[in-house]
PDB file of N, CA and C in Angstrom:
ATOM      1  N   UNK A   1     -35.880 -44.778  13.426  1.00  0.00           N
ATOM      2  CA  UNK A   1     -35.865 -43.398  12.993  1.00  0.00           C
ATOM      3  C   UNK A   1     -34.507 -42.792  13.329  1.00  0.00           C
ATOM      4  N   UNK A   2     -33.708 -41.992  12.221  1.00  0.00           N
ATOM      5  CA  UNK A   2     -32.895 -41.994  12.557  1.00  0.00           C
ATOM      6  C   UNK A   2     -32.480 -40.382  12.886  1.00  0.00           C
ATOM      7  N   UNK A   3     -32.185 -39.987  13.734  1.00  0.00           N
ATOM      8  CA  UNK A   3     -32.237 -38.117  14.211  1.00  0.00           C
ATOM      9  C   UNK A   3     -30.825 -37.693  13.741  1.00  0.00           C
ATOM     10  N   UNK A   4     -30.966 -36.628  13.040  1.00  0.00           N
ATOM     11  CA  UNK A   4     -29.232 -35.783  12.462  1.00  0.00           C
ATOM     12  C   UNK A   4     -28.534 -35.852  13.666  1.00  0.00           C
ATOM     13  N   UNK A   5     -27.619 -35.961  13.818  1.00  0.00           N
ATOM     14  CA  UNK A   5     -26.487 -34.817  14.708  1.00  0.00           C
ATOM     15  C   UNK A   5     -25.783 -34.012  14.539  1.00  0.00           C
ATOM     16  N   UNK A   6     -26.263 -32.718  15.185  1.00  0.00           N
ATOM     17  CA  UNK A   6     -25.791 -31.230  14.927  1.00  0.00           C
ATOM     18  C   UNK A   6     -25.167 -31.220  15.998  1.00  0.00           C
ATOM     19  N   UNK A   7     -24.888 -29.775  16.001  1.00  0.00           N
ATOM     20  CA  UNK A   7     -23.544 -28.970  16.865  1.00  0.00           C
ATOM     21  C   UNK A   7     -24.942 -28.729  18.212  1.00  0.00           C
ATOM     22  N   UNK A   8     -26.116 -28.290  17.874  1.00  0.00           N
ATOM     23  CA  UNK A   8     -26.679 -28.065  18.862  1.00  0.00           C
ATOM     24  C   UNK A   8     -26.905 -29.199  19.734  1.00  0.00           C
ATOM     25  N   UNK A   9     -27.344 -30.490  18.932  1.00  0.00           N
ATOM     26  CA  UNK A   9     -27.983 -31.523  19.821  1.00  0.00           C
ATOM     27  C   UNK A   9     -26.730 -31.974  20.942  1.00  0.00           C
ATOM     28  N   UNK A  10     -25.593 -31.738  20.390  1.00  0.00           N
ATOM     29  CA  UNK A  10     -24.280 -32.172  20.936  1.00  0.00           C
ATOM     30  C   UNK A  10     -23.940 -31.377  21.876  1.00  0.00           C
ATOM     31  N   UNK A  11     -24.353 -30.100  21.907  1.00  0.00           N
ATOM     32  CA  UNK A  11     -24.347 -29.243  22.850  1.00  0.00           C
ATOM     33  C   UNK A  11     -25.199 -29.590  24.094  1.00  0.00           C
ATOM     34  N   UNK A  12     -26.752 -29.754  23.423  1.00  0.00           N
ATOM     35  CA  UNK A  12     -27.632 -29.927  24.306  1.00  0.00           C
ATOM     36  C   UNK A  12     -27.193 -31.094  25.484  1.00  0.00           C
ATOM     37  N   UNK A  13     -26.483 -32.154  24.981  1.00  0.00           N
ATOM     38  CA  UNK A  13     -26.353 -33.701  25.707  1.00  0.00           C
ATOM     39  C   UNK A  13     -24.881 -33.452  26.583  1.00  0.00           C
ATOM     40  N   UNK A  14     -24.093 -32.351  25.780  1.00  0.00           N
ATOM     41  CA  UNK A  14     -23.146 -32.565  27.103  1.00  0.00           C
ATOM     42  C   UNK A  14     -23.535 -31.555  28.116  1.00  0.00           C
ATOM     43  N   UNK A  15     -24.704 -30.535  27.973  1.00  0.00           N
ATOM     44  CA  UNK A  15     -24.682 -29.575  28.801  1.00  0.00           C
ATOM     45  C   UNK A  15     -25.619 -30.479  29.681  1.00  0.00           C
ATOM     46  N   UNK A  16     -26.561 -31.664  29.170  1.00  0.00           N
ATOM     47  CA  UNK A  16     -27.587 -31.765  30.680  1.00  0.00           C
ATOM     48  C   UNK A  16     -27.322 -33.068  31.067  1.00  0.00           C
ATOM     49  N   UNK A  17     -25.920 -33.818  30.667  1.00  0.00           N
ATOM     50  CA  UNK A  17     -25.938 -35.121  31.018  1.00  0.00           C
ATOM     51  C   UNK A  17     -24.356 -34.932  31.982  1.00  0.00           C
ATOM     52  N   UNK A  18     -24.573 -35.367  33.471  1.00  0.00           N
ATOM     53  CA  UNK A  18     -23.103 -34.996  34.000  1.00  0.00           C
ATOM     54  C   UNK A  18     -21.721 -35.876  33.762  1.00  0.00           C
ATOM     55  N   UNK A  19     -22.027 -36.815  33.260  1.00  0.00           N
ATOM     56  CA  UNK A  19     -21.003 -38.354  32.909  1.00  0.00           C
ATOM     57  C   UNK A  19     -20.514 -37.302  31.389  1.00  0.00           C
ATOM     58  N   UNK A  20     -21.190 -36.925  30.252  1.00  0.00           N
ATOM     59  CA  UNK A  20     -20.803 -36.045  29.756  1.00  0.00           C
ATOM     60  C   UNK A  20     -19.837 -34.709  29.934  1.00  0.00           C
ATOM     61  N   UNK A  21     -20.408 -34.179  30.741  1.00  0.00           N
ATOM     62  CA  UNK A  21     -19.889 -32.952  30.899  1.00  0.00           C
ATOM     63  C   UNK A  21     -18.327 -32.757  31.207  1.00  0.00           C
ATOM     64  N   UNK A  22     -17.986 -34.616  32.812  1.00  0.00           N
ATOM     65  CA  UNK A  22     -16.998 -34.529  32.920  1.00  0.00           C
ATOM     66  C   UNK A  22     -15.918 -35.068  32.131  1.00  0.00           C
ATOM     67  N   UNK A  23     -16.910 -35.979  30.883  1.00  0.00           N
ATOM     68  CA  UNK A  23     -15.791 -36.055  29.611  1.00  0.00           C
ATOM     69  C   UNK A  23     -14.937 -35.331  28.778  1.00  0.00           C
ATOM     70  N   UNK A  24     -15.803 -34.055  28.703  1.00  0.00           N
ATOM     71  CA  UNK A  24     -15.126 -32.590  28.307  1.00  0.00           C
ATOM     72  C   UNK A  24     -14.543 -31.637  29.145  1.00  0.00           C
ATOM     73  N   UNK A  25     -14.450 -32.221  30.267  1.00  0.00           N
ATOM     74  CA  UNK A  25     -13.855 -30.917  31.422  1.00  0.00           C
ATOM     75  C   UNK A  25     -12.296 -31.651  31.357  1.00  0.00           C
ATOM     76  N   UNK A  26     -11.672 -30.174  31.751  1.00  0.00           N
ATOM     77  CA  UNK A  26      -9.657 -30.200  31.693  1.00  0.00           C
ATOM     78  C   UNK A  26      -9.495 -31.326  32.483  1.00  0.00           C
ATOM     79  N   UNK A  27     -10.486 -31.805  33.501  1.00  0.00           N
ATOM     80  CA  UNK A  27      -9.964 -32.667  34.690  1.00  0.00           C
ATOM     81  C   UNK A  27      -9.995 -33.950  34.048  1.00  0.00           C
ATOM     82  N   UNK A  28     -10.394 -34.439  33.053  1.00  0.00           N
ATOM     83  CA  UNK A  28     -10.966 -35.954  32.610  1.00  0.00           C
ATOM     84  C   UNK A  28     -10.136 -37.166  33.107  1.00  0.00           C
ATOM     85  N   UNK A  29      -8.607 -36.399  32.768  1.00  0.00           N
ATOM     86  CA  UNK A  29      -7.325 -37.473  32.127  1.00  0.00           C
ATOM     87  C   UNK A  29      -7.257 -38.037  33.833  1.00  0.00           C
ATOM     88  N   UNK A  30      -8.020 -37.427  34.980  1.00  0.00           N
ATOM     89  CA  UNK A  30      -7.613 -38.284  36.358  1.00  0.00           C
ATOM     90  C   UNK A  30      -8.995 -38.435  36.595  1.00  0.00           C
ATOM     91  N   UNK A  31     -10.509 -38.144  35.725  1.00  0.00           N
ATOM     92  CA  UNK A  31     -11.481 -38.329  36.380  1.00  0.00           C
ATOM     93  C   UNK A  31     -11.879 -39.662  35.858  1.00  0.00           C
ATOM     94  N   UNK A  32     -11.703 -39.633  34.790  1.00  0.00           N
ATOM     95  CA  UNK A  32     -11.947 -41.005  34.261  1.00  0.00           C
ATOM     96  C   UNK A  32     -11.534 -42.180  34.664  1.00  0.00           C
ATOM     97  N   UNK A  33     -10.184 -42.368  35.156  1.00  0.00           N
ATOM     98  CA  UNK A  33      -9.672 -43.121  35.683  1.00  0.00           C
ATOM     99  C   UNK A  33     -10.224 -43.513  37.092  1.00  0.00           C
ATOM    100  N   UNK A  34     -10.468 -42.450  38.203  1.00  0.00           N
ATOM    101  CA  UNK A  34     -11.253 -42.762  38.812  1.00  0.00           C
ATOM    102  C   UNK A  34     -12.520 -43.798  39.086  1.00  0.00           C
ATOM    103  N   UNK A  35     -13.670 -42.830  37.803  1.00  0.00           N
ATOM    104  CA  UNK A  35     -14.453 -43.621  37.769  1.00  0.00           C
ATOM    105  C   UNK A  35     -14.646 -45.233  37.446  1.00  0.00           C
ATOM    106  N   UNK A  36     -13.130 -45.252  36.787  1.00  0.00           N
ATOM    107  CA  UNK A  36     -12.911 -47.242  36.176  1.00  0.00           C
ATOM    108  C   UNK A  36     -12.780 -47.791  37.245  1.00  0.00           C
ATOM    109  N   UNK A  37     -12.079 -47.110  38.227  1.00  0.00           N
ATOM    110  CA  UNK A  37     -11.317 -47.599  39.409  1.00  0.00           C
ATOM    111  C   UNK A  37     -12.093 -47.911  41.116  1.00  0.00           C
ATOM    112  N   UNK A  38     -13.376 -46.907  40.976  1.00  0.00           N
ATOM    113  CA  UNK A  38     -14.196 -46.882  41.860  1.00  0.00           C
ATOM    114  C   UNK A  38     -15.424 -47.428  41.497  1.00  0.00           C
ATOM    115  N   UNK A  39     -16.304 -47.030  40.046  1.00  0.00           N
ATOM    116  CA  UNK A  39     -17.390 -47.539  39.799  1.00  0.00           C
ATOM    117  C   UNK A  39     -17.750 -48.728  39.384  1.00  0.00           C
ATOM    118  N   UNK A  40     -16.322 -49.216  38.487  1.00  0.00           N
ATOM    119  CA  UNK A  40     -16.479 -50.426  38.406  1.00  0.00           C
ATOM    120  C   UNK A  40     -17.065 -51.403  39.321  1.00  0.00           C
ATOM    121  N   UNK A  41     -16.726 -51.536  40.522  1.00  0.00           N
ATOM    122  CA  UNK A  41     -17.273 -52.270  41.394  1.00  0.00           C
ATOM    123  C   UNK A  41     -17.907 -51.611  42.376  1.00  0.00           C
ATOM    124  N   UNK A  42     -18.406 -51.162  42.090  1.00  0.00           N
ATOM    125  CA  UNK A  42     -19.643 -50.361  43.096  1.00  0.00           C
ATOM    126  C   UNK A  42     -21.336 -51.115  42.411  1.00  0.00           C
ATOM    127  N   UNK A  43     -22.180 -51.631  43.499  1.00  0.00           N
ATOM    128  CA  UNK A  43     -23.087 -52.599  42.948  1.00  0.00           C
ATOM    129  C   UNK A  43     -24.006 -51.301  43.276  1.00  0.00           C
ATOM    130  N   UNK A  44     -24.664 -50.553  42.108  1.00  0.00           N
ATOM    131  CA  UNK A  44     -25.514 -50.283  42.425  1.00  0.00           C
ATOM    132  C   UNK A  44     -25.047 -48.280  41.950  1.00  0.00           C
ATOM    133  N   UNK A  45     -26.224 -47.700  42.725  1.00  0.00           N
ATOM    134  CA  UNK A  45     -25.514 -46.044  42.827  1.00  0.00           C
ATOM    135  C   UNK A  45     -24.501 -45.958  43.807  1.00  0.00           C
ATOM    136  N   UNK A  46     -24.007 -44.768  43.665  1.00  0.00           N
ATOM    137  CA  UNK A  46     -22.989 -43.999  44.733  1.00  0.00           C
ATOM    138  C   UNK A  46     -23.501 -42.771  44.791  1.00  0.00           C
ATOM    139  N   UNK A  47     -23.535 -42.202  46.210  1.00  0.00           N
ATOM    140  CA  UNK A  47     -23.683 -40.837  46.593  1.00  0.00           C
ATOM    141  C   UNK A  47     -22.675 -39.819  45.874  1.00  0.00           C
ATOM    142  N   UNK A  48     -22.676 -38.964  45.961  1.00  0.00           N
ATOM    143  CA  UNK A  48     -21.482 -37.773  45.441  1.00  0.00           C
ATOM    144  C   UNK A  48     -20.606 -37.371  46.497  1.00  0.00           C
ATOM    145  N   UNK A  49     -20.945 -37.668  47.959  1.00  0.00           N
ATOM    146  CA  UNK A  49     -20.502 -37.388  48.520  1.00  0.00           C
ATOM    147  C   UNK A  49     -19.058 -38.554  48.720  1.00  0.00           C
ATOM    148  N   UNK A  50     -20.070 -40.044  48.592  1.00  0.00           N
ATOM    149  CA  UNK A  50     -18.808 -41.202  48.813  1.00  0.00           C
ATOM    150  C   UNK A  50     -17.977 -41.177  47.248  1.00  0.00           C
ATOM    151  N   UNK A  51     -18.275 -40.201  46.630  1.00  0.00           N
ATOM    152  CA  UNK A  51     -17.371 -40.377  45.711  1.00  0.00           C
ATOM    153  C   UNK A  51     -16.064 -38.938  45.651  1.00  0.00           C
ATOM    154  N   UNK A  52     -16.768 -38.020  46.166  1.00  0.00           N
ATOM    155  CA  UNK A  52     -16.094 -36.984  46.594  1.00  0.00           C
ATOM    156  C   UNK A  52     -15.162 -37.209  47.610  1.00  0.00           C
ATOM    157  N   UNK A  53     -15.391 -38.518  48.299  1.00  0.00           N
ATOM    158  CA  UNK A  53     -14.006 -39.278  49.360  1.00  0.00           C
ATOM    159  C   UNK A  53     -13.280 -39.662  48.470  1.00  0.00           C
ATOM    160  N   UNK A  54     -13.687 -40.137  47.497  1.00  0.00           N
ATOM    161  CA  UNK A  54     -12.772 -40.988  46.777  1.00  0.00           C
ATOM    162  C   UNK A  54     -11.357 -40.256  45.957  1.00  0.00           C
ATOM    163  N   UNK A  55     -12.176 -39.327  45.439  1.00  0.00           N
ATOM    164  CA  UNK A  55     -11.543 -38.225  44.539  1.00  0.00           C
ATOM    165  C   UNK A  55     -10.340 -37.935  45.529  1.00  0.00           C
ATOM    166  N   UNK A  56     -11.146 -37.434  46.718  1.00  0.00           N
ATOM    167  CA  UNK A  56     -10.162 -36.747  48.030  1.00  0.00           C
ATOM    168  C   UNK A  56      -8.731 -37.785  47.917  1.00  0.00           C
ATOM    169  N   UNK A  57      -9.267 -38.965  48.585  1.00  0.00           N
ATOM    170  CA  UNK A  57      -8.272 -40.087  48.774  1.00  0.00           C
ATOM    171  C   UNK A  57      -7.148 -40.149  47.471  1.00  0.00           C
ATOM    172  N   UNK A  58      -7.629 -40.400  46.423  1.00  0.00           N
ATOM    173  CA  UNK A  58      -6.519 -40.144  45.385  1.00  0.00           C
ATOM    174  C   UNK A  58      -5.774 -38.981  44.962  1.00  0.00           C
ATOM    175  N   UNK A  59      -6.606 -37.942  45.300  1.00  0.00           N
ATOM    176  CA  UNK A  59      -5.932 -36.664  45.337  1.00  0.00           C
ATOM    177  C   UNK A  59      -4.025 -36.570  46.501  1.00  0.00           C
ATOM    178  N   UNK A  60      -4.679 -37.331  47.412  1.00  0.00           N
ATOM    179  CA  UNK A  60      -3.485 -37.438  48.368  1.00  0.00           C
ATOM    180  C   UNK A  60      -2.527 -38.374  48.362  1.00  0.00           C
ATOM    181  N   UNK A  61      -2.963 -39.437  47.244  1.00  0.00           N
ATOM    182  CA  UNK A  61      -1.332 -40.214  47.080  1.00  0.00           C
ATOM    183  C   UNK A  61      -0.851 -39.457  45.874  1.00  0.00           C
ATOM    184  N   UNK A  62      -1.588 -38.866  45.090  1.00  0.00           N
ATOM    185  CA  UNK A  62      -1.135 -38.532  43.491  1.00  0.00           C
ATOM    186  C   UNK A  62      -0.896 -37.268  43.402  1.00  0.00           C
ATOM    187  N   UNK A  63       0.701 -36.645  43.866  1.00  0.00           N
ATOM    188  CA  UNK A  63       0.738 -34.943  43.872  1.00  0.00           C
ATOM    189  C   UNK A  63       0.017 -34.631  42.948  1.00  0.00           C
ATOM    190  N   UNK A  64       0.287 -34.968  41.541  1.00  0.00           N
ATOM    191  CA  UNK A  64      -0.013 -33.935  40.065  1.00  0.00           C
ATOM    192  C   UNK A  64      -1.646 -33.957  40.226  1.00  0.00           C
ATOM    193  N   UNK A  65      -2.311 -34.494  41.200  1.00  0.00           N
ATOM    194  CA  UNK A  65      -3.582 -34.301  41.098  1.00  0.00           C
ATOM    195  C   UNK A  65      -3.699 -33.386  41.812  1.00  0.00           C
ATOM    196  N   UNK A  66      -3.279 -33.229  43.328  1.00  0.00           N
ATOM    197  CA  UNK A  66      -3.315 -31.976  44.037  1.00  0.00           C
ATOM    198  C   UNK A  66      -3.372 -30.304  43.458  1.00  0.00           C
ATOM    199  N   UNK A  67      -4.028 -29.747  44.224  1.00  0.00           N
ATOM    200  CA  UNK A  67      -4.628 -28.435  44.166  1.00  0.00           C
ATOM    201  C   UNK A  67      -5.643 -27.555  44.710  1.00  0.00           C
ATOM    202  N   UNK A  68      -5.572 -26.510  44.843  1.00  0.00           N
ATOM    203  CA  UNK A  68      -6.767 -25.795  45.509  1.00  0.00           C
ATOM    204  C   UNK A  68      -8.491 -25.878  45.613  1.00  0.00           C
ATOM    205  N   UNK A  69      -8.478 -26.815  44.011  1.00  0.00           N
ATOM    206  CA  UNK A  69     -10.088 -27.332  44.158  1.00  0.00           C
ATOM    207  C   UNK A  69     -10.466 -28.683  44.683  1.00  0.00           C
ATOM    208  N   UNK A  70     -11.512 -28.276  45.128  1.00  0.00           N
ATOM    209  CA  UNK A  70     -12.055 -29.465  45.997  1.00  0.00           C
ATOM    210  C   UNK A  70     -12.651 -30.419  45.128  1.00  0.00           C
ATOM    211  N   UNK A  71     -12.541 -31.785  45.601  1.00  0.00           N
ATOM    212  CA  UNK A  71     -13.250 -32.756  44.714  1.00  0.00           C
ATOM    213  C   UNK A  71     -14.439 -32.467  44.131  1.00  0.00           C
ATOM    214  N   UNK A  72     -15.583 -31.468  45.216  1.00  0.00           N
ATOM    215  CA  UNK A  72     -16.756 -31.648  44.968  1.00  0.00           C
ATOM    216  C   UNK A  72     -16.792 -30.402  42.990  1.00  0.00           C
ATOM    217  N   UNK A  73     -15.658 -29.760  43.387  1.00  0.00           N
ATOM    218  CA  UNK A  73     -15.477 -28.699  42.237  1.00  0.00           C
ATOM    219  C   UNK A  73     -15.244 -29.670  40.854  1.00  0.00           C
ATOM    220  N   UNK A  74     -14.247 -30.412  41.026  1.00  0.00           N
ATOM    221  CA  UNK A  74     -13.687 -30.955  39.682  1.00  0.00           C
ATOM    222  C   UNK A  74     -14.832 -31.949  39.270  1.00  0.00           C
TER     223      UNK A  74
END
């Protein structure tokens, strides 16, 4: 069965899915990378918190990532 895709349903999926959301947020072009870089080999889930280290940690070798928001923000 095959379901249309509208502007709403597209709405609906990036507003309640978070792997979404941070595809469309300004931050992507260093979040994404992240996630290749950390999740890739991560067996299993990750907390938000051990990933909010992670963010941290790259935040501090990579000036242009630096800034006033906190990992847990971006």
């Amino acid at each position: 069965m095959f379901m249309e895709i509208t502007s709403e349903r597209i709405r609906a999926a990036l507003e309640s899915n978070p792997t979404l959301t941070l595809l469309k947020a300004y931050s992507r072009d260093w979040v994404l990378p992240l996630f290749a870089e950390h999740l890739e080999h991560a067996d299993g889930s990750v907390s938000a918190e051990w990933f909010h280290e992670r963010v941290a940690e790259a935040r501090e070798q990579t000036p242009e990532w630096q800034g006033e928001v906190t990992p847990a923000v971006h």
